[in-house]
Each structure stands twice: as C-alpha cells, then as structure tokens.
PDB file of N, CA and C in Angstrom:
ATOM      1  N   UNK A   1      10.206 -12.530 -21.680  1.00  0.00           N
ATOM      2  CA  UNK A   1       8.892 -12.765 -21.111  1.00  0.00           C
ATOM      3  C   UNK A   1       8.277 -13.972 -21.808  1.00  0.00           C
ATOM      4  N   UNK A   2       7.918 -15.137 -20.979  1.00  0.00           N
ATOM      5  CA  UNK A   2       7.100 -16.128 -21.434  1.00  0.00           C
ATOM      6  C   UNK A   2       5.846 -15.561 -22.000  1.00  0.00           C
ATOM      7  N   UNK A   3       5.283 -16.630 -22.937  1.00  0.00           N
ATOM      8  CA  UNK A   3       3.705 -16.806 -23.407  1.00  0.00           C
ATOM      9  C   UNK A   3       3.082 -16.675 -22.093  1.00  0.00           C
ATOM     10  N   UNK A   4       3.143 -17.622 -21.386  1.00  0.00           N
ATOM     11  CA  UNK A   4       2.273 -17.845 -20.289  1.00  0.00           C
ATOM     12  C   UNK A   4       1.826 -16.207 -19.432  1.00  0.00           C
ATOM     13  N   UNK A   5       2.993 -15.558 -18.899  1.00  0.00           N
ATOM     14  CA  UNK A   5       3.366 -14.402 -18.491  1.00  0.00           C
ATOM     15  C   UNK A   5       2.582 -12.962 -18.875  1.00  0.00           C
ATOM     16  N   UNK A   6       2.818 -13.261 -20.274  1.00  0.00           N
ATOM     17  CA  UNK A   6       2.559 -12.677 -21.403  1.00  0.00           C
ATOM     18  C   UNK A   6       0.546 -12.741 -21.563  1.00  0.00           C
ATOM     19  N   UNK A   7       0.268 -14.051 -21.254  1.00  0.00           N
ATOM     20  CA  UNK A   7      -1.364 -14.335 -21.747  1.00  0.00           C
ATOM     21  C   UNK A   7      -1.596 -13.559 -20.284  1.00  0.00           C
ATOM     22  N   UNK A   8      -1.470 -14.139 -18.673  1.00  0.00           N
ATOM     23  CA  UNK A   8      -2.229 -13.577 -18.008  1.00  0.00           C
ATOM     24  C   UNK A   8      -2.100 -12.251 -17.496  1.00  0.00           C
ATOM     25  N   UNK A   9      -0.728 -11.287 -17.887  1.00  0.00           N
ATOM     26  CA  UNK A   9      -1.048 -10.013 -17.849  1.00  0.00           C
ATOM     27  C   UNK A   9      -1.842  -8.911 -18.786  1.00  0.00           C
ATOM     28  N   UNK A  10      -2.100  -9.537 -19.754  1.00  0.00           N
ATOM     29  CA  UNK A  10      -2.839  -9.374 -20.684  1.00  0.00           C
ATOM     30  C   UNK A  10      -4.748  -9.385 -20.019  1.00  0.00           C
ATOM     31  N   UNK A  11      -4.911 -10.363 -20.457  1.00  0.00           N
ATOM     32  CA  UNK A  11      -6.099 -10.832 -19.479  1.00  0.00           C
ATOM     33  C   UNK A  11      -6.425 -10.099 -18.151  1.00  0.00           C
ATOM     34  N   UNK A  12      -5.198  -9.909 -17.055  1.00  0.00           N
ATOM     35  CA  UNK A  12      -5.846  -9.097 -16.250  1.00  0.00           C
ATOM     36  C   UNK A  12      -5.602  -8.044 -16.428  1.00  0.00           C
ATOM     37  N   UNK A  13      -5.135  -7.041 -17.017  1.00  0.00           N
ATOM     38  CA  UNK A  13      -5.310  -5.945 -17.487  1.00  0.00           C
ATOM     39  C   UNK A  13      -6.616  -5.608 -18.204  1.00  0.00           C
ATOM     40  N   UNK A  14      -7.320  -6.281 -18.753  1.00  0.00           N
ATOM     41  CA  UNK A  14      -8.460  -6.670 -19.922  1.00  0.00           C
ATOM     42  C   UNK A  14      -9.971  -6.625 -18.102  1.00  0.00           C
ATOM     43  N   UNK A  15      -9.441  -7.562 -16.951  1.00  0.00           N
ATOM     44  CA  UNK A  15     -10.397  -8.012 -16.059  1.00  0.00           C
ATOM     45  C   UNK A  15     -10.224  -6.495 -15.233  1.00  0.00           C
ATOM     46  N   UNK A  16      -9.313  -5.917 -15.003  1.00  0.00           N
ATOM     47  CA  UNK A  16      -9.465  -5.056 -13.731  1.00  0.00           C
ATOM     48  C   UNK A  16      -9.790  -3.853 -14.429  1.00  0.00           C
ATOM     49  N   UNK A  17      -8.749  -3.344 -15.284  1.00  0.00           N
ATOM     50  CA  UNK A  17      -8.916  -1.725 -15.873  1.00  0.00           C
ATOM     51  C   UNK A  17      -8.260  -0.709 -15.346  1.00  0.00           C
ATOM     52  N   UNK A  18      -7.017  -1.780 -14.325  1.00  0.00           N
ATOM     53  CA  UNK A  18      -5.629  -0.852 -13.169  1.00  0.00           C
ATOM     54  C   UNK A  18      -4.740  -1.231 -13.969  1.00  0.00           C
ATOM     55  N   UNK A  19      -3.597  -0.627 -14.993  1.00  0.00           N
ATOM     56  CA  UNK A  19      -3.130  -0.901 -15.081  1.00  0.00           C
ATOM     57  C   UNK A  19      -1.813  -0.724 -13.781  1.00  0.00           C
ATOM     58  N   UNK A  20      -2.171   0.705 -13.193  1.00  0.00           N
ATOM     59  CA  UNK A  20      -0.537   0.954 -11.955  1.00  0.00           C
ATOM     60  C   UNK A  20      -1.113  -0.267 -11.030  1.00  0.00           C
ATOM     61  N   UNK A  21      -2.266  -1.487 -10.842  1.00  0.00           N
ATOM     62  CA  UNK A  21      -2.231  -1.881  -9.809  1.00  0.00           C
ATOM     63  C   UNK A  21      -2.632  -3.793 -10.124  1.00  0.00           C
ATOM     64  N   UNK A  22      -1.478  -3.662 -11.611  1.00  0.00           N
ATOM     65  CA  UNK A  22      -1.581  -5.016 -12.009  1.00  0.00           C
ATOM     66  C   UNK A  22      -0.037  -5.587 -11.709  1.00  0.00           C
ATOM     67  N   UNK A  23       0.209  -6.629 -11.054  1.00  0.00           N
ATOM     68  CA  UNK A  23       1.877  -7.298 -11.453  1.00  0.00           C
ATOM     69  C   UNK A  23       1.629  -8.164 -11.756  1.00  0.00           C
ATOM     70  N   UNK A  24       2.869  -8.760 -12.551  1.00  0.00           N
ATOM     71  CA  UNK A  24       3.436 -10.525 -12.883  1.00  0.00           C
ATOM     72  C   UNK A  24       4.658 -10.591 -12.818  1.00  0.00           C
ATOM     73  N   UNK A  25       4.888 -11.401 -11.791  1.00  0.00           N
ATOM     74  CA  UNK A  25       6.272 -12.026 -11.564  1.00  0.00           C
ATOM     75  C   UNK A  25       6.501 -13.378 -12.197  1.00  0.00           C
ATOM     76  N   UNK A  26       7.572 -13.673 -12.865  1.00  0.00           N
ATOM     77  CA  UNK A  26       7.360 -15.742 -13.068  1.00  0.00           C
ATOM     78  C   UNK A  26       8.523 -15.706 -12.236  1.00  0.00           C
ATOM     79  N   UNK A  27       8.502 -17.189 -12.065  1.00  0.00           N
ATOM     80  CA  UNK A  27       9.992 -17.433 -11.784  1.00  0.00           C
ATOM     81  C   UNK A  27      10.165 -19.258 -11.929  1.00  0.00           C
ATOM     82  N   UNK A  28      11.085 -19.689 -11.810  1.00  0.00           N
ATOM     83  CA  UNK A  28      11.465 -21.192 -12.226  1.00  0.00           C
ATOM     84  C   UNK A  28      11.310 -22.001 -11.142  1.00  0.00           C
ATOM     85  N   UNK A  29      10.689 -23.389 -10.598  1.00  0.00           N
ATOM     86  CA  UNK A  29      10.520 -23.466  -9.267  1.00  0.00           C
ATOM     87  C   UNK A  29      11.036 -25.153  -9.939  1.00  0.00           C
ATOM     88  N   UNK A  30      11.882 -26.188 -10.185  1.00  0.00           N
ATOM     89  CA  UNK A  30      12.337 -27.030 -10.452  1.00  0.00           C
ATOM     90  C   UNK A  30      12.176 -27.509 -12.028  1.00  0.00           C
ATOM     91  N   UNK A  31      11.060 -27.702 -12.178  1.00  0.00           N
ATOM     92  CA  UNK A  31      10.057 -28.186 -13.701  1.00  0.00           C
ATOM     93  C   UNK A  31       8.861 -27.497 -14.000  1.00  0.00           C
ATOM     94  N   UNK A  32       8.770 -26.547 -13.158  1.00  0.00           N
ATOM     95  CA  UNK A  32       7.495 -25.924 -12.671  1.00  0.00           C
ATOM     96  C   UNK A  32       7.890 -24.121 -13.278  1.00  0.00           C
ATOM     97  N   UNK A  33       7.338 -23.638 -14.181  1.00  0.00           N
ATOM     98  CA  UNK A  33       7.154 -22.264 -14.384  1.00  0.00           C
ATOM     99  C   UNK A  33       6.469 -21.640 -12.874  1.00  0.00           C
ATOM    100  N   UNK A  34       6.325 -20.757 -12.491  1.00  0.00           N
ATOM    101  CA  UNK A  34       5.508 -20.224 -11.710  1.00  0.00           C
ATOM    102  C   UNK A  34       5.060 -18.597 -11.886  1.00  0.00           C
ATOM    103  N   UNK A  35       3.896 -18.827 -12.380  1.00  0.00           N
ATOM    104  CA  UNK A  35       3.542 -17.066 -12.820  1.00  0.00           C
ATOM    105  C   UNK A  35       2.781 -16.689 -11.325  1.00  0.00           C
ATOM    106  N   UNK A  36       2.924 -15.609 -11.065  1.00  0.00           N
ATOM    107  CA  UNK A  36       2.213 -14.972  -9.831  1.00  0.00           C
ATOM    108  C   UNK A  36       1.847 -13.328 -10.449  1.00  0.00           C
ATOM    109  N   UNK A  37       0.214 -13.122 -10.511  1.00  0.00           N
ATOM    110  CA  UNK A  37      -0.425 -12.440 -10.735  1.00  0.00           C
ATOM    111  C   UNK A  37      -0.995 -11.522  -9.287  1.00  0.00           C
ATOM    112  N   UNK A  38      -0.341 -10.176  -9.158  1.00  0.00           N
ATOM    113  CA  UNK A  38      -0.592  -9.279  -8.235  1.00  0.00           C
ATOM    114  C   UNK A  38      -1.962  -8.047  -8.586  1.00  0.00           C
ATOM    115  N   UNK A  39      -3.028  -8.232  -8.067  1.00  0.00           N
ATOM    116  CA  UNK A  39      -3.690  -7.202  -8.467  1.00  0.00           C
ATOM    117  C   UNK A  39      -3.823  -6.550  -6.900  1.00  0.00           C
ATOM    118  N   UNK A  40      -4.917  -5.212  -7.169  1.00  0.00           N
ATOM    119  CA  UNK A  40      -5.417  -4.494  -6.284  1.00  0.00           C
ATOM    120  C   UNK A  40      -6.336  -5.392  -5.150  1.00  0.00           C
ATOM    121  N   UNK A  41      -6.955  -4.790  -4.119  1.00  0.00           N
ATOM    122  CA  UNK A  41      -7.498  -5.423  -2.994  1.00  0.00           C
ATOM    123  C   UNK A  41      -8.928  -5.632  -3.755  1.00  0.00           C
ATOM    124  N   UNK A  42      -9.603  -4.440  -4.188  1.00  0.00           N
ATOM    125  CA  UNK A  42     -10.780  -3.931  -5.109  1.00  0.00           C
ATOM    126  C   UNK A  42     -11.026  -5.269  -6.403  1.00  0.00           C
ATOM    127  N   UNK A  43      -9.892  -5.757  -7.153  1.00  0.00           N
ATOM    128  CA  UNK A  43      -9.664  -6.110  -7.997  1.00  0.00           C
ATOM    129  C   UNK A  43      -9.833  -7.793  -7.880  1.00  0.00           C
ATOM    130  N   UNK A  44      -9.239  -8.012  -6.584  1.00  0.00           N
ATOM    131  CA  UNK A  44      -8.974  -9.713  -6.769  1.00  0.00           C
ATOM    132  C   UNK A  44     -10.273 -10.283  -7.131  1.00  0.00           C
ATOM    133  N   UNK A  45     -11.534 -10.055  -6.618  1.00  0.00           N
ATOM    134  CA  UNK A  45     -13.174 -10.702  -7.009  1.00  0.00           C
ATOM    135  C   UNK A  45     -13.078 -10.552  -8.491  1.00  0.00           C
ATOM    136  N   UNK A  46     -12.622  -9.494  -9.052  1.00  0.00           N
ATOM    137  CA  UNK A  46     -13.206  -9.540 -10.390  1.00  0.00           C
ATOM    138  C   UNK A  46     -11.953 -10.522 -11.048  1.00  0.00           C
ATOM    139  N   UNK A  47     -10.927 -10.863 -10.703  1.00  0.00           N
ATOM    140  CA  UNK A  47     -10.007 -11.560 -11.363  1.00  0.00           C
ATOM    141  C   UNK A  47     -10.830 -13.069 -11.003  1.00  0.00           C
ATOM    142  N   UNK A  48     -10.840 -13.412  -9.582  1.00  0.00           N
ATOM    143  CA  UNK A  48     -11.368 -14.640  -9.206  1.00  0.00           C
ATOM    144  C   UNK A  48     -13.057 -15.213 -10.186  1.00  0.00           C
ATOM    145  N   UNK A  49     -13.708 -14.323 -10.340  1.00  0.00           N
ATOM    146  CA  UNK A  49     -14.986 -14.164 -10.820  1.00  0.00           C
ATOM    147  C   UNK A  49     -15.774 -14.876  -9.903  1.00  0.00           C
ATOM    148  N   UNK A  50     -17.011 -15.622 -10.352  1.00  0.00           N
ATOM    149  CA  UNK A  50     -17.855 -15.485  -9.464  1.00  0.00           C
ATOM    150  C   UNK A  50     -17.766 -17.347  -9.242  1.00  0.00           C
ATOM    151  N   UNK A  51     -17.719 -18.320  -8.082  1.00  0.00           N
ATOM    152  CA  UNK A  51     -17.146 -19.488  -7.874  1.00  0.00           C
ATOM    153  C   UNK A  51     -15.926 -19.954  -8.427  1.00  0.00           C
ATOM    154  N   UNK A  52     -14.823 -18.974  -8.881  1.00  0.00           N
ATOM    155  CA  UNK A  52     -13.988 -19.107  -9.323  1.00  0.00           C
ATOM    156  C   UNK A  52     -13.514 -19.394 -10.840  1.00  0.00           C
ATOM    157  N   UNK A  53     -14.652 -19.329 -11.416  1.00  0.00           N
ATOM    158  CA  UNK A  53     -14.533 -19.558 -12.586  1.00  0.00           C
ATOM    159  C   UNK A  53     -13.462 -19.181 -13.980  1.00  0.00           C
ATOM    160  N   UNK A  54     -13.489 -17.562 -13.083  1.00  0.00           N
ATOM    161  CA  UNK A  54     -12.467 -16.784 -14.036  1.00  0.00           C
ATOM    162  C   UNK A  54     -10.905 -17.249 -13.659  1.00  0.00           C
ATOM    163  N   UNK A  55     -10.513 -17.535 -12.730  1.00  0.00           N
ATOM    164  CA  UNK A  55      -9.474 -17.961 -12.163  1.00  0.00           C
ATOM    165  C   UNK A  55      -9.087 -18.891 -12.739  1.00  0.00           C
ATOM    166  N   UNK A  56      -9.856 -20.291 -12.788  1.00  0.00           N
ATOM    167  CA  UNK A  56      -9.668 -21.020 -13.536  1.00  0.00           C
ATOM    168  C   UNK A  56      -9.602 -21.440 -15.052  1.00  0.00           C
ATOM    169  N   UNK A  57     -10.496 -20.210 -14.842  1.00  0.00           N
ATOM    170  CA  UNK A  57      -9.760 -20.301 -16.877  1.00  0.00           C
ATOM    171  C   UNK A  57      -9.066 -19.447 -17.333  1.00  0.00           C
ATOM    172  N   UNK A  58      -8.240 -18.476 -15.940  1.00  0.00           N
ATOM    173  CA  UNK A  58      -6.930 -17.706 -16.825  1.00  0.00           C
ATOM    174  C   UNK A  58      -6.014 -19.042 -16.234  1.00  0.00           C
ATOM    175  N   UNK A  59      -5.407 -19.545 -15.031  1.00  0.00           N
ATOM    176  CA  UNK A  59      -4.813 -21.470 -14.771  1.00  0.00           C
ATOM    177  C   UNK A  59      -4.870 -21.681 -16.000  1.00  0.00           C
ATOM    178  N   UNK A  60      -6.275 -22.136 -16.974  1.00  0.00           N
ATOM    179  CA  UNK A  60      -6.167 -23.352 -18.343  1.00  0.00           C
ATOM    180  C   UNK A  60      -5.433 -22.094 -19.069  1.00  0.00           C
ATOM    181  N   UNK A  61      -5.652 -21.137 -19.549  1.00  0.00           N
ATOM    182  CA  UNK A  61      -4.801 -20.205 -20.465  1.00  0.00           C
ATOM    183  C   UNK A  61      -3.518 -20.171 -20.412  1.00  0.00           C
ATOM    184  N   UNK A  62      -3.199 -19.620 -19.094  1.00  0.00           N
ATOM    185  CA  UNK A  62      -1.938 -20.042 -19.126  1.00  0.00           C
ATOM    186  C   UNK A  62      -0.465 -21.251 -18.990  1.00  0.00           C
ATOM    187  N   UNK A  63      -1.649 -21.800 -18.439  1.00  0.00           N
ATOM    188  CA  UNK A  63      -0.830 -23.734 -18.888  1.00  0.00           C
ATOM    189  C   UNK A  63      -0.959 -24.061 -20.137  1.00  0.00           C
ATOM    190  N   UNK A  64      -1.731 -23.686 -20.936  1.00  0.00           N
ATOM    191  CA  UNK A  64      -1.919 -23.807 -22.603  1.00  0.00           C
ATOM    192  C   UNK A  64      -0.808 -23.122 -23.202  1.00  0.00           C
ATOM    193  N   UNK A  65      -0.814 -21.804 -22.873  1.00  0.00           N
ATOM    194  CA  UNK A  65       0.470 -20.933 -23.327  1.00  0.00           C
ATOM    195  C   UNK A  65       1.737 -21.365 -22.924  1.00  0.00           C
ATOM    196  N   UNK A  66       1.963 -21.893 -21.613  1.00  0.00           N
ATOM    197  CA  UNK A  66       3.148 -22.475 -21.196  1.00  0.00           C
ATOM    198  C   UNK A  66       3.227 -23.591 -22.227  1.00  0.00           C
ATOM    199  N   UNK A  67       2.233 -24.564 -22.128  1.00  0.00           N
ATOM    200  CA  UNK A  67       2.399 -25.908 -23.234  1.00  0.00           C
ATOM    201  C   UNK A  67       3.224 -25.912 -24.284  1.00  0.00           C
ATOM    202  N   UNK A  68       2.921 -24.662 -25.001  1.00  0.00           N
ATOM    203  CA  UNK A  68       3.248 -24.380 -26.470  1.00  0.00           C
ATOM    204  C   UNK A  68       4.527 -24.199 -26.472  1.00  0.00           C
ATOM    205  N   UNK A  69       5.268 -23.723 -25.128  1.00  0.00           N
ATOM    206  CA  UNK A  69       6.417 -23.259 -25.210  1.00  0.00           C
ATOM    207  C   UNK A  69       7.185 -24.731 -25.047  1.00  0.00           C
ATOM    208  N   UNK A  70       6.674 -25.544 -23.968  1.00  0.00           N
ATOM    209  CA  UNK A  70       7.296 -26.907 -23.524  1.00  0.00           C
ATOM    210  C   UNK A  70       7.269 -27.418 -22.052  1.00  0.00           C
ATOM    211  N   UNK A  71       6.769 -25.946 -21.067  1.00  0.00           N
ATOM    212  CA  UNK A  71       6.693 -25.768 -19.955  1.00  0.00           C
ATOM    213  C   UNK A  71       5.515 -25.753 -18.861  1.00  0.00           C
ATOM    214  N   UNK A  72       5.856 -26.375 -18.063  1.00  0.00           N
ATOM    215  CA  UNK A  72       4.782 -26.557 -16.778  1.00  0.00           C
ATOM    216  C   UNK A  72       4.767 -25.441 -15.925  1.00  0.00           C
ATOM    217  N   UNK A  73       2.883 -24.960 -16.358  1.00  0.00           N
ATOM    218  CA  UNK A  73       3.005 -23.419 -15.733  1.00  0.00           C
ATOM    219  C   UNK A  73       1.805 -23.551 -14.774  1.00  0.00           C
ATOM    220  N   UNK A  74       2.263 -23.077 -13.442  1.00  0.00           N
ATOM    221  CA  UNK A  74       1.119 -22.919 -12.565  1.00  0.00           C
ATOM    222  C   UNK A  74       1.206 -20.958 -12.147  1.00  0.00           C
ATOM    223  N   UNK A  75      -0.410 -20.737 -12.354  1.00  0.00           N
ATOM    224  CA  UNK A  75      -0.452 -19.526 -11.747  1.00  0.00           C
ATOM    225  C   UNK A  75      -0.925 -19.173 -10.534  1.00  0.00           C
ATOM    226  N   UNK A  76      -0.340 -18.248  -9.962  1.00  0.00           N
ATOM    227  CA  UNK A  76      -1.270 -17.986  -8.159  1.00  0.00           C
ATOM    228  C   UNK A  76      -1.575 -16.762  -8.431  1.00  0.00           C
ATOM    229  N   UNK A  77      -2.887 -16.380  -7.832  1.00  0.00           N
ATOM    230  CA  UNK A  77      -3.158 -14.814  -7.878  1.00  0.00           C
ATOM    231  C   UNK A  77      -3.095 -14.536  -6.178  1.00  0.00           C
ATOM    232  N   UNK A  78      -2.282 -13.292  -6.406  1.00  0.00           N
ATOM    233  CA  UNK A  78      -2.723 -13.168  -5.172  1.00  0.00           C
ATOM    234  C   UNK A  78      -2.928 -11.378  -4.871  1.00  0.00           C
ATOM    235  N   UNK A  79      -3.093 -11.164  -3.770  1.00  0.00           N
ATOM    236  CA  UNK A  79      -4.068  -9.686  -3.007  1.00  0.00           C
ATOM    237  C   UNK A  79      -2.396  -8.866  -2.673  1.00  0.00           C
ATOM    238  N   UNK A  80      -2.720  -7.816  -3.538  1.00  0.00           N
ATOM    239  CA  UNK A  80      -1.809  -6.785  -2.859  1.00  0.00           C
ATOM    240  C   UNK A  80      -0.150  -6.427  -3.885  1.00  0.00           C
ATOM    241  N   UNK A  81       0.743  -6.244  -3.657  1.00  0.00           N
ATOM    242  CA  UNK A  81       1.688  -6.084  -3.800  1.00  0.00           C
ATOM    243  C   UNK A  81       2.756  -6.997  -4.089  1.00  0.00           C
ATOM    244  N   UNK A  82       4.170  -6.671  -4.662  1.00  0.00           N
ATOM    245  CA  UNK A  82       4.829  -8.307  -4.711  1.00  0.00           C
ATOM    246  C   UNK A  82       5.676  -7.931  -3.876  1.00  0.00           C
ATOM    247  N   UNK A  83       6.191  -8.973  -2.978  1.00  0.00           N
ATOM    248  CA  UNK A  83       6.913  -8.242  -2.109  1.00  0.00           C
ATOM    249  C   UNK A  83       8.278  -7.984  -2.748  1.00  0.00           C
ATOM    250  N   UNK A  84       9.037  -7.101  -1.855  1.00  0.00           N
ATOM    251  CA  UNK A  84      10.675  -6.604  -2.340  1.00  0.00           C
ATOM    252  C   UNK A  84      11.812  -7.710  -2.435  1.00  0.00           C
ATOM    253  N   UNK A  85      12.307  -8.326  -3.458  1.00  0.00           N
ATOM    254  CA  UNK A  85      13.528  -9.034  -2.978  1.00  0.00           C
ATOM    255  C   UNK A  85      14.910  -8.416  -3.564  1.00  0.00           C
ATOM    256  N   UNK A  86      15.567  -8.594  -2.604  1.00  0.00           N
ATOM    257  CA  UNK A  86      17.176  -7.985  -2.226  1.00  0.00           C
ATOM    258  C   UNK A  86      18.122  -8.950  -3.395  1.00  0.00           C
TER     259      UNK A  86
END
C-alpha cells in the first residue's frame, strides 16, 4: 500500500465515520498513480466539503504523500461502490 493510498483512506475514514462504506483502489495509469476513493451516497458532501474545499485538500495530501515516494498521484472520489473486475 502506497503513502498516498494510505493518507486518503485514513482521512476519509476520519471525514465519514463508515468504515463498511469507505474504499480505495490505486492502480498505475502510465506515470500517473491513480488513487480512487469510494464512499457512501450520504457521505460524498462531507468528503467533497463545502465548494470543494475538502476535496481539494485531500488531491494536495495525497500528491504530497505520493511526492515523497517519487510518484505522480491523482485522486478521484467517487459515489457508490467499486465496480467488480474479473
């Protein structure tokens, strides 16, 4: 598990208070880390905060944490579930 990975499941665990209805997936997308943060339907406003603010400063957290490692990390939050892959 990356830093990066590592900082924003942390954090949203800390923002929602679900833990059965938090995910993080990363995965490698060329040069590009890619963390994807799954919360509840209830949940995404309080992750997003209020004009986006919170959003954007778990993005700077976890590109900071990626930094340290050597890696270019973008995060997406998104609504719901991750889907199944085969």
């Amino acid at each position: 598990m990356s830093g990066a990975r590592e900082v924003v499941e942390v954090l949203a665990l800390a923002l929602t208070g679900r833990a059965d209805q938090v995910h993080v997936a990363e995965s490698r997308h060329h040069d590009t880390t890619l963390v994807e943060l799954f919360v509840g339907p209830g949940d995404l406003g309080k992750v997003i905060g209020r004009q986006g603010r919170t959003a954007a400063a778990l993005r700077t957290l976890a590109a900071a944490a990626g930094e340290r490692e050597g890696k270019t990390v973008t995060l997406e939050i998104r609504d719901g579930r991750p889907p199944v892959r085969s």
